[in-house]
N, C-alpha and C. Protein backbone atom coordinates (compact mmCIF):
# COMPACT_ATOMS: atom_id res chain seq x y z
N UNK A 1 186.34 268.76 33.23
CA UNK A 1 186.10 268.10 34.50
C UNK A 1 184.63 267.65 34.60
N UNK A 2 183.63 268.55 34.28
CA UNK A 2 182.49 268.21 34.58
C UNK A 2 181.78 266.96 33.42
N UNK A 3 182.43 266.45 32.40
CA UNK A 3 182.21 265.44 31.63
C UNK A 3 182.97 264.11 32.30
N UNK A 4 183.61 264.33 33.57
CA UNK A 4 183.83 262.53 34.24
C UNK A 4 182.52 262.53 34.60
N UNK A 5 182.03 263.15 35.65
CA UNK A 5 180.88 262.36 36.37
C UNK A 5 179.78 262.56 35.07
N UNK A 6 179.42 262.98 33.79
CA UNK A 6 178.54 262.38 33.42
C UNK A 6 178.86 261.04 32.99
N UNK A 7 180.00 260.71 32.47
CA UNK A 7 180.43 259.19 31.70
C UNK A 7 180.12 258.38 32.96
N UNK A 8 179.90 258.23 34.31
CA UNK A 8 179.58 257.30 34.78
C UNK A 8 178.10 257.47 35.19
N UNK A 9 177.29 258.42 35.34
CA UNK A 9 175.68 258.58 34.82
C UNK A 9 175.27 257.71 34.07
N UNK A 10 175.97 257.80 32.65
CA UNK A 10 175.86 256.81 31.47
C UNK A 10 175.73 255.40 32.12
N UNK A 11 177.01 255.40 32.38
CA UNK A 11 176.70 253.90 32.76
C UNK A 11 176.05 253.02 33.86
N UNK A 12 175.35 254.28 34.70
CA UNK A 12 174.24 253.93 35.57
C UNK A 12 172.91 253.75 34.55
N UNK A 13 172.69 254.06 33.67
CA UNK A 13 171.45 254.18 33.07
C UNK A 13 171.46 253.14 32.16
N UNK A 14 173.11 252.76 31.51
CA UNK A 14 173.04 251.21 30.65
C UNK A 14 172.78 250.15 31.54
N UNK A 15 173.00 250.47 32.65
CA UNK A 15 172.74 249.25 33.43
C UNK A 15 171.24 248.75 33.94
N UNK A 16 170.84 250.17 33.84
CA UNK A 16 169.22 250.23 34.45
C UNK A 16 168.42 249.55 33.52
N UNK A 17 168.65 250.23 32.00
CA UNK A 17 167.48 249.32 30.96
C UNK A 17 168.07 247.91 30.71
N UNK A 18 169.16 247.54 31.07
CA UNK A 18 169.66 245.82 30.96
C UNK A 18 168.75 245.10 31.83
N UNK A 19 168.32 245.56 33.42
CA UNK A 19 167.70 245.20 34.28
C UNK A 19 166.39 245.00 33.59
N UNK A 20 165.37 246.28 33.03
CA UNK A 20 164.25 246.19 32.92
C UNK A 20 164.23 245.21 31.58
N UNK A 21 164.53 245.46 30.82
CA UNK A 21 164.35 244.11 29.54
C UNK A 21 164.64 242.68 30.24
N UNK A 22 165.06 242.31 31.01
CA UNK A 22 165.81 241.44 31.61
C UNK A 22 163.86 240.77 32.53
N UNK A 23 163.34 241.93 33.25
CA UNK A 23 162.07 241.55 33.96
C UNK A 23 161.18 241.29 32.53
N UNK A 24 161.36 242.26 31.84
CA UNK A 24 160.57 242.21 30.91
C UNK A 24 160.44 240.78 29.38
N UNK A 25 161.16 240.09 29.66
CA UNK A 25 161.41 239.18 29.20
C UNK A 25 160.76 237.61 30.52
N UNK A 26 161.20 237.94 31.32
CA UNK A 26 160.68 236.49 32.53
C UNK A 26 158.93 236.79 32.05
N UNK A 27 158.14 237.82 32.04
CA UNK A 27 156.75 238.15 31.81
C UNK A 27 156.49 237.04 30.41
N UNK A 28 156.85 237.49 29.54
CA UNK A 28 156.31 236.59 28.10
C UNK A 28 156.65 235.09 28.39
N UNK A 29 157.40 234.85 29.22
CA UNK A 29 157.73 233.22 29.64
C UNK A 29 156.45 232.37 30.46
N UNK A 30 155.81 233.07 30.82
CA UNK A 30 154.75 232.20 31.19
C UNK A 30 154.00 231.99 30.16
N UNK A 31 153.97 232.58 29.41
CA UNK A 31 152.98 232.99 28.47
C UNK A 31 153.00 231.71 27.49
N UNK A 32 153.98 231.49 27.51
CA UNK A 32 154.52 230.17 26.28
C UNK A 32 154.07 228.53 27.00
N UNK A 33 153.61 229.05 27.85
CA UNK A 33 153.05 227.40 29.13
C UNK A 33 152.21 226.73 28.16
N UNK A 34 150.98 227.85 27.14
CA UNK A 34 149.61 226.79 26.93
C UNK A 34 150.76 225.97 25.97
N UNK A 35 152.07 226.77 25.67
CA UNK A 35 152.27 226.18 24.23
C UNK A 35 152.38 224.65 23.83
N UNK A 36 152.52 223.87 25.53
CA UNK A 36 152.87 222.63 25.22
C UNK A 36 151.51 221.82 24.53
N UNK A 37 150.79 222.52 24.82
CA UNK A 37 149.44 221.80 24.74
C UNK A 37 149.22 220.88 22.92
N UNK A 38 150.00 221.76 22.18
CA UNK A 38 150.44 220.85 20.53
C UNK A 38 151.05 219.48 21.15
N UNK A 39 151.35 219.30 22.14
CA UNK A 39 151.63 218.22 22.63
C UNK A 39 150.71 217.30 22.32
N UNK A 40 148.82 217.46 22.19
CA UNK A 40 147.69 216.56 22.11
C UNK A 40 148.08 215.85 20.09
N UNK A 41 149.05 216.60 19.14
CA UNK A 41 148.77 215.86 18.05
C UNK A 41 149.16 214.21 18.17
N UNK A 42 150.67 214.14 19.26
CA UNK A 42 151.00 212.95 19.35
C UNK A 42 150.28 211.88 19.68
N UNK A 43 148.85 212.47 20.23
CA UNK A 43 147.54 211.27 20.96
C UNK A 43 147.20 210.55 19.75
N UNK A 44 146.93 211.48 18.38
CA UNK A 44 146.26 210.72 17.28
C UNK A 44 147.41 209.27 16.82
N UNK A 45 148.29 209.69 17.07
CA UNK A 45 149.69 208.56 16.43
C UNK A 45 149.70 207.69 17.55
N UNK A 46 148.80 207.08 18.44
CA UNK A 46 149.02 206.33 19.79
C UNK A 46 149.38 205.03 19.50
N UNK A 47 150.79 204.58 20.53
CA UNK A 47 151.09 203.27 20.18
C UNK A 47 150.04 201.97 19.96
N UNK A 48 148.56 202.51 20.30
CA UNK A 48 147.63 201.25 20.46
C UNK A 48 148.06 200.73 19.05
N UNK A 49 147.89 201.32 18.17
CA UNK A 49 147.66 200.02 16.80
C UNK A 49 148.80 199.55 16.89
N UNK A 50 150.18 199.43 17.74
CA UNK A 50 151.33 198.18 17.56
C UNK A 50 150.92 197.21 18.28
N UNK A 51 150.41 197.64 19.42
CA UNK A 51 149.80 196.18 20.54
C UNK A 51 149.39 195.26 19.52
N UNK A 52 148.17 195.50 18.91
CA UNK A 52 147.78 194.24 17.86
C UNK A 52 148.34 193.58 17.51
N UNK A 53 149.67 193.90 16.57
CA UNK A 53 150.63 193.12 15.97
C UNK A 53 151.35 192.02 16.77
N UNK A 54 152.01 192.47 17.93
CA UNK A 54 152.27 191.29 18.35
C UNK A 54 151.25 189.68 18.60
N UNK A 55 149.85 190.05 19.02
CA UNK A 55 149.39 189.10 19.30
C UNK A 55 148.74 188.30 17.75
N UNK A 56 149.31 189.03 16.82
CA UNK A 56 149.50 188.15 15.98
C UNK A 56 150.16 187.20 15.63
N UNK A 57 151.86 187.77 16.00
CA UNK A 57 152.60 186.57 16.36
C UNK A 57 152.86 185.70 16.94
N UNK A 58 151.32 185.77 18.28
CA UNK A 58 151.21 184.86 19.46
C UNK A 58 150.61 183.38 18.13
N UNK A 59 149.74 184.14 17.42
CA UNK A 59 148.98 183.27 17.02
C UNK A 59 149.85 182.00 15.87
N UNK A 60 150.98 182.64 15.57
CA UNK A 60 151.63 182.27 14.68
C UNK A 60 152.25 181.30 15.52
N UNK A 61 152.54 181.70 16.57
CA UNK A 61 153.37 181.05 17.80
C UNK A 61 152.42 179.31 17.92
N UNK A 62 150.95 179.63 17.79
CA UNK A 62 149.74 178.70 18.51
C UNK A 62 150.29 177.51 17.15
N UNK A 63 150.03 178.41 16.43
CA UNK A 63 149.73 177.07 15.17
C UNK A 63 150.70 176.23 15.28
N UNK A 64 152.19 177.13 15.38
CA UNK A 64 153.59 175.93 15.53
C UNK A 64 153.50 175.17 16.72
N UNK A 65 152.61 175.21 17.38
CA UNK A 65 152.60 174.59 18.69
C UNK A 65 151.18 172.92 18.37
N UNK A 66 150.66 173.83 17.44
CA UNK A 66 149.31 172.67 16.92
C UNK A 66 149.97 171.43 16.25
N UNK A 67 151.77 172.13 15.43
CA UNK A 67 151.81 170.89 14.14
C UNK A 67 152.34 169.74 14.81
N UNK A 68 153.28 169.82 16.31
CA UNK A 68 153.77 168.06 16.95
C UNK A 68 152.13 167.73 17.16
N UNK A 69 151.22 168.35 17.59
CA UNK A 69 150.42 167.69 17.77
C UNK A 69 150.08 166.37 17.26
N UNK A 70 149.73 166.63 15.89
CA UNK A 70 149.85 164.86 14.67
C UNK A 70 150.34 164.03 14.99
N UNK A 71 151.70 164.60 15.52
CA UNK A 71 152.77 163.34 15.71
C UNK A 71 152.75 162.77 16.97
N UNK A 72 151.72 163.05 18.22
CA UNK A 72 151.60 162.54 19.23
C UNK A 72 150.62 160.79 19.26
N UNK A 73 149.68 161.21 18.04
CA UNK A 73 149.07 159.89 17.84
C UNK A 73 149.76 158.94 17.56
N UNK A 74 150.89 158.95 16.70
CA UNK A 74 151.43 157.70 16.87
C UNK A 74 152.01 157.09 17.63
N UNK A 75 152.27 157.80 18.98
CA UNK A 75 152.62 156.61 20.33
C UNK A 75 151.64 156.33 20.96
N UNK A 76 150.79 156.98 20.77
CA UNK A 76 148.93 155.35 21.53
C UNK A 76 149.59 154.38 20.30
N UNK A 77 149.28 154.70 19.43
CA UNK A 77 149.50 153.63 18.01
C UNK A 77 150.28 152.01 18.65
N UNK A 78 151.51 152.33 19.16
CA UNK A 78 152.55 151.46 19.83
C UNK A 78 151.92 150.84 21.16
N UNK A 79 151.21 151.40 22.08
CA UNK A 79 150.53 151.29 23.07
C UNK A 79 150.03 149.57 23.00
N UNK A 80 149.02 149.62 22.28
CA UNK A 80 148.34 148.04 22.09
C UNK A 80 148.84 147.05 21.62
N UNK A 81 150.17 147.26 20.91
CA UNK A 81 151.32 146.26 20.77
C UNK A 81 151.36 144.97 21.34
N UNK A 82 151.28 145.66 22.56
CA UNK A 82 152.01 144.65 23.96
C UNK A 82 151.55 145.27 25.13
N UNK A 83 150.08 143.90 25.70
CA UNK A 83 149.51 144.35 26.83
C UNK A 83 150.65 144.29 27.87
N UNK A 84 150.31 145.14 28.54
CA UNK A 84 150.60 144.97 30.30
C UNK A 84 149.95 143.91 30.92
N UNK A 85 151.56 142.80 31.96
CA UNK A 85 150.60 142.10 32.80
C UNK A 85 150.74 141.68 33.67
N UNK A 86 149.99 141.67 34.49
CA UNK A 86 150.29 141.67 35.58
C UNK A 86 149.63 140.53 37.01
N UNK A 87 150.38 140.18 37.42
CA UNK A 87 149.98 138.58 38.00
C UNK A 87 149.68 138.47 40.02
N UNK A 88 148.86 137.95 39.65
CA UNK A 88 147.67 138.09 41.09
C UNK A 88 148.27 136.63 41.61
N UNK A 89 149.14 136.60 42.40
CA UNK A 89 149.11 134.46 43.27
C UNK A 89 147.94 134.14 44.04
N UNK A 90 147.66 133.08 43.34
CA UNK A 90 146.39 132.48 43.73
C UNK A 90 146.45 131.08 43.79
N UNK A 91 145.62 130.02 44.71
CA UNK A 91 145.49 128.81 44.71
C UNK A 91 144.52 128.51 43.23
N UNK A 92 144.27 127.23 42.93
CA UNK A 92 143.36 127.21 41.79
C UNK A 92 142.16 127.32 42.45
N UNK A 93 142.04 127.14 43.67
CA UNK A 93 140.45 127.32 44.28
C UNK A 93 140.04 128.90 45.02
N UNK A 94 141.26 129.41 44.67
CA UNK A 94 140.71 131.04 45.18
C UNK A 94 141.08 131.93 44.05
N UNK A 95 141.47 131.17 42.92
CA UNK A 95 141.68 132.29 41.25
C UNK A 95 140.26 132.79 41.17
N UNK A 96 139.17 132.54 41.17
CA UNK A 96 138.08 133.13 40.98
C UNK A 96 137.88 133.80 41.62
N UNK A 97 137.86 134.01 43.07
CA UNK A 97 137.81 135.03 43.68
C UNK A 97 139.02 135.93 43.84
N UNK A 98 139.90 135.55 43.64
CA UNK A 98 140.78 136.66 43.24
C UNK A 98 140.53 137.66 41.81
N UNK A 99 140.02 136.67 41.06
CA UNK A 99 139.87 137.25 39.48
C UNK A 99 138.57 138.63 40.09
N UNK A 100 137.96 138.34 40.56
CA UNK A 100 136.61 138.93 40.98
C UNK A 100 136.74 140.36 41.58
N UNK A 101 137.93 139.86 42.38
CA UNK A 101 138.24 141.04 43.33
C UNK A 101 138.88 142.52 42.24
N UNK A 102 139.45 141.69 41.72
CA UNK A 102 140.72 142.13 40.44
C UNK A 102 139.22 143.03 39.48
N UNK A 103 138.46 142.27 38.78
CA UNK A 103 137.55 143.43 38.14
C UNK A 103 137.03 144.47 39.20
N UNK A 104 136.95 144.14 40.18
CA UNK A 104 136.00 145.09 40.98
C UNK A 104 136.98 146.28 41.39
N UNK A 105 137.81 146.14 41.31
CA UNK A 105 139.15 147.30 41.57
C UNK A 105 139.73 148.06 39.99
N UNK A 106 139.22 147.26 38.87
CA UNK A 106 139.17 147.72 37.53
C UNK A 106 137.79 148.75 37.42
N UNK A 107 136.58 148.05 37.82
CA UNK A 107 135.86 149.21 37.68
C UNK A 107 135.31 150.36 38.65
N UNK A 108 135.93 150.26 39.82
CA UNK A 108 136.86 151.22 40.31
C UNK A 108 137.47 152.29 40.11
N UNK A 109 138.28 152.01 39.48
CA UNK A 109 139.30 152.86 38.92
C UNK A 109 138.62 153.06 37.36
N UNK A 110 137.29 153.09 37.21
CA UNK A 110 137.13 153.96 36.13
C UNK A 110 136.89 152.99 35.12
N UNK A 111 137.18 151.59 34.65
CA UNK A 111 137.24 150.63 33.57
C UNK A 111 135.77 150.85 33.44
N UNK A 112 134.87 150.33 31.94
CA UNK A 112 133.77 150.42 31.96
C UNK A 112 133.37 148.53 31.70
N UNK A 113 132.32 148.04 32.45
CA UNK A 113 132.13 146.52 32.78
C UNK A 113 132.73 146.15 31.25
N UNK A 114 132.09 146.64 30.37
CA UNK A 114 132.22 146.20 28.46
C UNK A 114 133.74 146.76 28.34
N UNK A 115 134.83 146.79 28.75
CA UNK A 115 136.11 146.82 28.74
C UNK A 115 136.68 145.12 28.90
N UNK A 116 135.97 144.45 29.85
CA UNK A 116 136.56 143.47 30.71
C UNK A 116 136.03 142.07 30.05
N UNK A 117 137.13 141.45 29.55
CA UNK A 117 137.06 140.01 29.65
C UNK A 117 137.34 139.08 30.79
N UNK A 118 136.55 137.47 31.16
CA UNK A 118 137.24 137.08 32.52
C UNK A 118 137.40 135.74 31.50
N UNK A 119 138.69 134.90 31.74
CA UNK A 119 137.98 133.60 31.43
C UNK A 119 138.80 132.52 32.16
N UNK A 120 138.13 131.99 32.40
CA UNK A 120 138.32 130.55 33.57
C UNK A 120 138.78 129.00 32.65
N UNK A 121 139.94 128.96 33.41
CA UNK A 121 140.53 127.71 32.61
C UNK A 121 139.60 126.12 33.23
N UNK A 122 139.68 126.03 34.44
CA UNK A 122 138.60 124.85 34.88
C UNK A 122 137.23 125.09 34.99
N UNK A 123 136.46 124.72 36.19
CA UNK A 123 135.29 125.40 36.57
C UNK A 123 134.74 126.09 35.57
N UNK A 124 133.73 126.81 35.24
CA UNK A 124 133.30 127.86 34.92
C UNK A 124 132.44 128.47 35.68
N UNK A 125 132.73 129.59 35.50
CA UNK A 125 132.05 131.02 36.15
C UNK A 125 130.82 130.60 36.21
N UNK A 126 130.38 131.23 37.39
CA UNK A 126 128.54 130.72 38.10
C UNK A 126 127.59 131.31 37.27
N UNK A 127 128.24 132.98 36.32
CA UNK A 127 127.69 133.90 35.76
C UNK A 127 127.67 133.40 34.29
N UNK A 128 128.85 132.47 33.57
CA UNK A 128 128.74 131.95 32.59
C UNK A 128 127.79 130.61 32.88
N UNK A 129 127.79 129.82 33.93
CA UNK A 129 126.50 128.73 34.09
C UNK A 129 125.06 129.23 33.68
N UNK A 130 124.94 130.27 34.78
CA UNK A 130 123.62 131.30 34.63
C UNK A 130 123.35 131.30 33.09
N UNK A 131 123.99 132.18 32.18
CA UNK A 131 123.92 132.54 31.10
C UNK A 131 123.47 131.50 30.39
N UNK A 132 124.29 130.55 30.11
CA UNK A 132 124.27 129.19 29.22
C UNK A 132 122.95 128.56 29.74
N UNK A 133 122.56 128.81 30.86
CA UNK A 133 121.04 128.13 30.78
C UNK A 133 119.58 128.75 30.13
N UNK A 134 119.91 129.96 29.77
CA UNK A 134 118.90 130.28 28.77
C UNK A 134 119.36 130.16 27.32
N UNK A 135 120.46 129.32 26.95
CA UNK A 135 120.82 128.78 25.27
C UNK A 135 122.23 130.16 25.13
N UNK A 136 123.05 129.31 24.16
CA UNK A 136 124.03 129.83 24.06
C UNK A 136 123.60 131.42 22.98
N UNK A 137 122.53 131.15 22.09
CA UNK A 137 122.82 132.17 21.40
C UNK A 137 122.65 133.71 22.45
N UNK A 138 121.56 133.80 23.83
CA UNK A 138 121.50 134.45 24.18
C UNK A 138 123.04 135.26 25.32
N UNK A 139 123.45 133.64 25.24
CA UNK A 139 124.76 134.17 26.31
C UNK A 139 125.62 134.87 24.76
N UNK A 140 125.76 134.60 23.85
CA UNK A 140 127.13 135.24 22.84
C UNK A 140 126.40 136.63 22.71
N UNK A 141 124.83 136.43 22.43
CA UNK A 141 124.46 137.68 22.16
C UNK A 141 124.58 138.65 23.51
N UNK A 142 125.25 138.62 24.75
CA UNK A 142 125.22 139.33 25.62
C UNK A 142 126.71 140.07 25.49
N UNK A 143 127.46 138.75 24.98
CA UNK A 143 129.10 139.47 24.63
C UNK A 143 128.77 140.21 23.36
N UNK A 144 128.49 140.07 22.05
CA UNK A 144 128.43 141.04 21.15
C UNK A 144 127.85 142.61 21.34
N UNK A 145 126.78 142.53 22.62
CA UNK A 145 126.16 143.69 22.89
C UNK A 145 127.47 144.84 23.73
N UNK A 146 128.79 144.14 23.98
CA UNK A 146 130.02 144.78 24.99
C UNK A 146 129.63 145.48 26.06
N UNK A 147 128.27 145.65 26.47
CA UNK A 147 128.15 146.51 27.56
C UNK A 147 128.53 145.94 28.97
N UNK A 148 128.63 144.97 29.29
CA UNK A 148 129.09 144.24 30.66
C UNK A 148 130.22 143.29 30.23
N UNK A 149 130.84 142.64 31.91
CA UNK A 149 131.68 142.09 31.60
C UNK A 149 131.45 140.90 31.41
N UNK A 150 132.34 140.25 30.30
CA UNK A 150 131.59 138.86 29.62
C UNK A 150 132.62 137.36 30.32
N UNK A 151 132.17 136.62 30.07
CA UNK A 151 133.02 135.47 31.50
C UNK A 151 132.63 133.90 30.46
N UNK A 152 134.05 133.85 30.05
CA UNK A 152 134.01 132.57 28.83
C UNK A 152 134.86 131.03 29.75
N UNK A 153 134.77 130.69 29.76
CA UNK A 153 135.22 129.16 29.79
C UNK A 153 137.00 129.19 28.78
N UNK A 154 137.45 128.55 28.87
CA UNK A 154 138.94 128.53 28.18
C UNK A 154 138.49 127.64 26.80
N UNK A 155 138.13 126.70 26.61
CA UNK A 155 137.21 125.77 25.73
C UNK A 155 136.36 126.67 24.82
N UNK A 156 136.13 127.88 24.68
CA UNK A 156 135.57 128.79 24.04
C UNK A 156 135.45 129.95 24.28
N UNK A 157 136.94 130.44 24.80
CA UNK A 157 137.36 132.02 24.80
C UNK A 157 137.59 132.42 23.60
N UNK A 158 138.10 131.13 22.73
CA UNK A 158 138.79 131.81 21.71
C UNK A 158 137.61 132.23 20.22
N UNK A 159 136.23 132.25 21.01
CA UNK A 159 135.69 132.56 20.19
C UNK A 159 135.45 134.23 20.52
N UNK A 160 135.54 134.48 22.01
CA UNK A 160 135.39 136.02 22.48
C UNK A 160 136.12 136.86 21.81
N UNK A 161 135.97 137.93 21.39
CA UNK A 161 136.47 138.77 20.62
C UNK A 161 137.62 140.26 21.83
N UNK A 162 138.28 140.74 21.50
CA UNK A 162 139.35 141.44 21.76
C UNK A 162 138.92 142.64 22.74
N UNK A 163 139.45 142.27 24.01
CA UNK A 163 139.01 143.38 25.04
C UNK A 163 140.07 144.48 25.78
N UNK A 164 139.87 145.28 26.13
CA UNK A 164 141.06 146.32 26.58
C UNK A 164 141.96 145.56 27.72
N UNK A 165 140.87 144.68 28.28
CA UNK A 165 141.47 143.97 30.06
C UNK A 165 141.00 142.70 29.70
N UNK A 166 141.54 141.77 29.93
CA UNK A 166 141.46 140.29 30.34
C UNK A 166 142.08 139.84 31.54
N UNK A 167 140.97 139.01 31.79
CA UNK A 167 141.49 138.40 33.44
C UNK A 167 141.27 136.78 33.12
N UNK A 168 142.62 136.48 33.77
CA UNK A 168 142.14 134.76 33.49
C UNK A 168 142.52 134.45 34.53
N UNK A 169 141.75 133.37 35.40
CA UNK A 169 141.56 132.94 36.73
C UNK A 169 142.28 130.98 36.31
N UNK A 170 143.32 131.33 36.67
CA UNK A 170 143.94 129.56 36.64
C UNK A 170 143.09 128.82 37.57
N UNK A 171 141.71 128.29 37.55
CA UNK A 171 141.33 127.87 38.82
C UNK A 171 140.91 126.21 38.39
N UNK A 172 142.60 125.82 37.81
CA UNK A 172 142.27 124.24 37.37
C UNK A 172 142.25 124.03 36.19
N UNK A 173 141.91 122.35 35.77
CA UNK A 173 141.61 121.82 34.72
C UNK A 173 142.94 121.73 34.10
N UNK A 174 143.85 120.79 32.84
CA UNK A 174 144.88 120.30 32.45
C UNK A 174 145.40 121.72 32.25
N UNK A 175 146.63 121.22 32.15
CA UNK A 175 148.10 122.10 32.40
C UNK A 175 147.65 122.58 30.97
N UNK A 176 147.44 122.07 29.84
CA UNK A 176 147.35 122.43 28.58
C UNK A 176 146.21 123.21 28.25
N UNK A 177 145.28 122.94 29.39
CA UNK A 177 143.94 124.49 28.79
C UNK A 177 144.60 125.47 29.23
N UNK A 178 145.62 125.58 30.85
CA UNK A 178 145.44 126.73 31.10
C UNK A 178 147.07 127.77 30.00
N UNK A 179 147.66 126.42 29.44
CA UNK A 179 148.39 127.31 28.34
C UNK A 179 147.69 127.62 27.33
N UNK A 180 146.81 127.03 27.25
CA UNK A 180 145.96 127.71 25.64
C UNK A 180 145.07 128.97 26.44
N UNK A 181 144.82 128.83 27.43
CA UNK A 181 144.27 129.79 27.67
C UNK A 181 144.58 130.98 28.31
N UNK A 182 146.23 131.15 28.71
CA UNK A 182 146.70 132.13 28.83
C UNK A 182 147.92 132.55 27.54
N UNK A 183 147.69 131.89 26.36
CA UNK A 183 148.46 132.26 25.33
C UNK A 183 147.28 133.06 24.56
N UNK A 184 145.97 132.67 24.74
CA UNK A 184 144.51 133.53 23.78
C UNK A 184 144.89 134.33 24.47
N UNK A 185 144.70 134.50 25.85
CA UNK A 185 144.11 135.97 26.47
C UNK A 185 145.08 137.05 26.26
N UNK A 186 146.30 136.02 26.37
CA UNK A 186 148.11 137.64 25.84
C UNK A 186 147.55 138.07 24.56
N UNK A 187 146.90 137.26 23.86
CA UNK A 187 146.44 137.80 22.55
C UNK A 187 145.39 138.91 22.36
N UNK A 188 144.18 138.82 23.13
CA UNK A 188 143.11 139.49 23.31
C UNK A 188 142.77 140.41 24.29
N UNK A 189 144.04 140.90 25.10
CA UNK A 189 144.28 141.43 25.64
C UNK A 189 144.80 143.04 25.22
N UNK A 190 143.97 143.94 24.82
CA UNK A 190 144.91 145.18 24.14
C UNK A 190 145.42 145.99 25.04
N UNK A 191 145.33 146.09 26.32
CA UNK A 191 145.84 147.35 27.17
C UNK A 191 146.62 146.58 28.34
N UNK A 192 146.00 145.40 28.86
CA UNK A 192 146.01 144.82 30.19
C UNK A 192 145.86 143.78 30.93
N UNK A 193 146.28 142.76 31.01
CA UNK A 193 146.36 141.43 31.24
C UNK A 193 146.66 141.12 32.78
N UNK A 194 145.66 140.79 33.51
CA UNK A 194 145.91 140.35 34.92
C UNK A 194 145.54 138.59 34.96
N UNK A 195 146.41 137.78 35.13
CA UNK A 195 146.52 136.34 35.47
C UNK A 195 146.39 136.20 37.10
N UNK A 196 145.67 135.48 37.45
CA UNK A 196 145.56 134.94 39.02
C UNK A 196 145.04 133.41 38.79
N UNK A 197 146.33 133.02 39.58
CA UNK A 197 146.96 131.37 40.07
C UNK A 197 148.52 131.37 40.37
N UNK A 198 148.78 130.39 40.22
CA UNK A 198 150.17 129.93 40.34
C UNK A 198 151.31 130.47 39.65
N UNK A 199 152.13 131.02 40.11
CA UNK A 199 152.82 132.13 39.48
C UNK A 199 154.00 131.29 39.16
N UNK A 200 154.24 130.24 39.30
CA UNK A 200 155.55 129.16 37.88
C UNK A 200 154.33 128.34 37.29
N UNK A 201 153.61 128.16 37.41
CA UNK A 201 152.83 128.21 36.56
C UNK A 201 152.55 128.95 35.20
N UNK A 202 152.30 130.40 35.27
CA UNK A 202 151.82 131.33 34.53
C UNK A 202 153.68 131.64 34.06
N UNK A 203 154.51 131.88 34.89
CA UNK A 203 155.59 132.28 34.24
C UNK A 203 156.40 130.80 33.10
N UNK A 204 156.06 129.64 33.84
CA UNK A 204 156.06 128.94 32.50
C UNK A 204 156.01 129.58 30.89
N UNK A 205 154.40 129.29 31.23
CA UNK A 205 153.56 129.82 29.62
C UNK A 205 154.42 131.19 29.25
N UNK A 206 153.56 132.05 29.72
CA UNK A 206 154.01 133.64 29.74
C UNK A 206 155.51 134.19 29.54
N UNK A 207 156.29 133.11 30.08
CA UNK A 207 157.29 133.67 29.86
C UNK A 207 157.94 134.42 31.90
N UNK A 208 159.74 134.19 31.87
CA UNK A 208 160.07 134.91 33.05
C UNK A 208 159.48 136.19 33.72
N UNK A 209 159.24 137.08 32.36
CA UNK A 209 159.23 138.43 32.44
C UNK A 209 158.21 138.97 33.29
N UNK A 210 157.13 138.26 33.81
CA UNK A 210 155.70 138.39 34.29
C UNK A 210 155.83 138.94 35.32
């Protein structure tokens, strides 16, 4: 009889040291906290050296972006083909001052004077009179210098040489200067062609399309 109640003694006392190993185990668990700190080897392996790489492939990216470049020059190329032109109505006695008005709104907008040809099928320009009275070589030598705008007579435009803008002022003189002289200027015209006069007139020569 007196060996029941020790068998459950026993098993008051297996139960007791389950408890204390049990505390005694949560204790060493803090203990393992610094352990993360091996955590610092992963700093030496830091993703910085991949960043680089990509912006290498930016660069690879740049150059394929440099090679249409080349191929953009050849549409200015086409550009001077075939001026633009564009037509001012004018009487033959107000083409000059229309022509006038017409550069002054060219350099305006940026044209530089040595861009601009003017040339006058009748009359001539007060500025080509001027000129021609100190001898012709000084008036040609003012057009070869291109820095201003140069103002020819139709009778000897076609000696003026090739300007970005031409302006030709129909202000008179036979039907046949002002076709010779709006067939030179479509010619010597590389960017821009403004005609002021009579607009079946000019679409005659020139063509409907004007």
């Amino acid at each position: 009889m007196p060996l029941i109640p020790e068998e459950p003694q026993i098993h008051e006392s297996v139960q007791g040291p389950r408890a204390t190993p049990a505390s005694g185990r949560t204790a060493p668990t803090p203990r393992p906290v610094p352990g993360p700190r091996p955590a610092a080897p992963p700093r030496p392996g830091r993703p910085g050296p991949l960043r680089p790489t990509p912006p290498a492939q930016r660069t690879s990216r740049d150059v394929t972006a440099v090679k249409p470049g080349p191929s953009a020059p050849a549409a200015p190329a086409a550009a001077p083909a075939s001026a633009q032109i564009q037509l001012i109505p004018a009487s033959p006695e107000g083409a000059v001052d229309a022509a006038e008005e017409a550069v002054d709104l060219l350099l305006d907008s940026g044209r530089t004077p040595g861009d601009v040809l003017v040339i006058t099928t009748g009359e001539q320009h007060p500025w080509a009179d001027h000129e021609l009275s100190f001898g012709e070589a000084s008036y040609w030598a003012q057009h070869d210098a291109g820095d201003d705008v140069f103002y020819a007579d139709a009778a000897v435009a076609s000696r003026a040489a090739a300007r970005p803008v031409v302006v030709v002022a129909v202000n008179g003189g036979p039907a046949s200067a002002a076709a010779t002289a709006l067939q030179l200027a479509h010619g010597r015209a590389g960017a821009l062609l403004i005609v002021c006069g009579d607009p079946q007139q000019i679409n005659s020569v020139l063509g409907a399309g004007v």
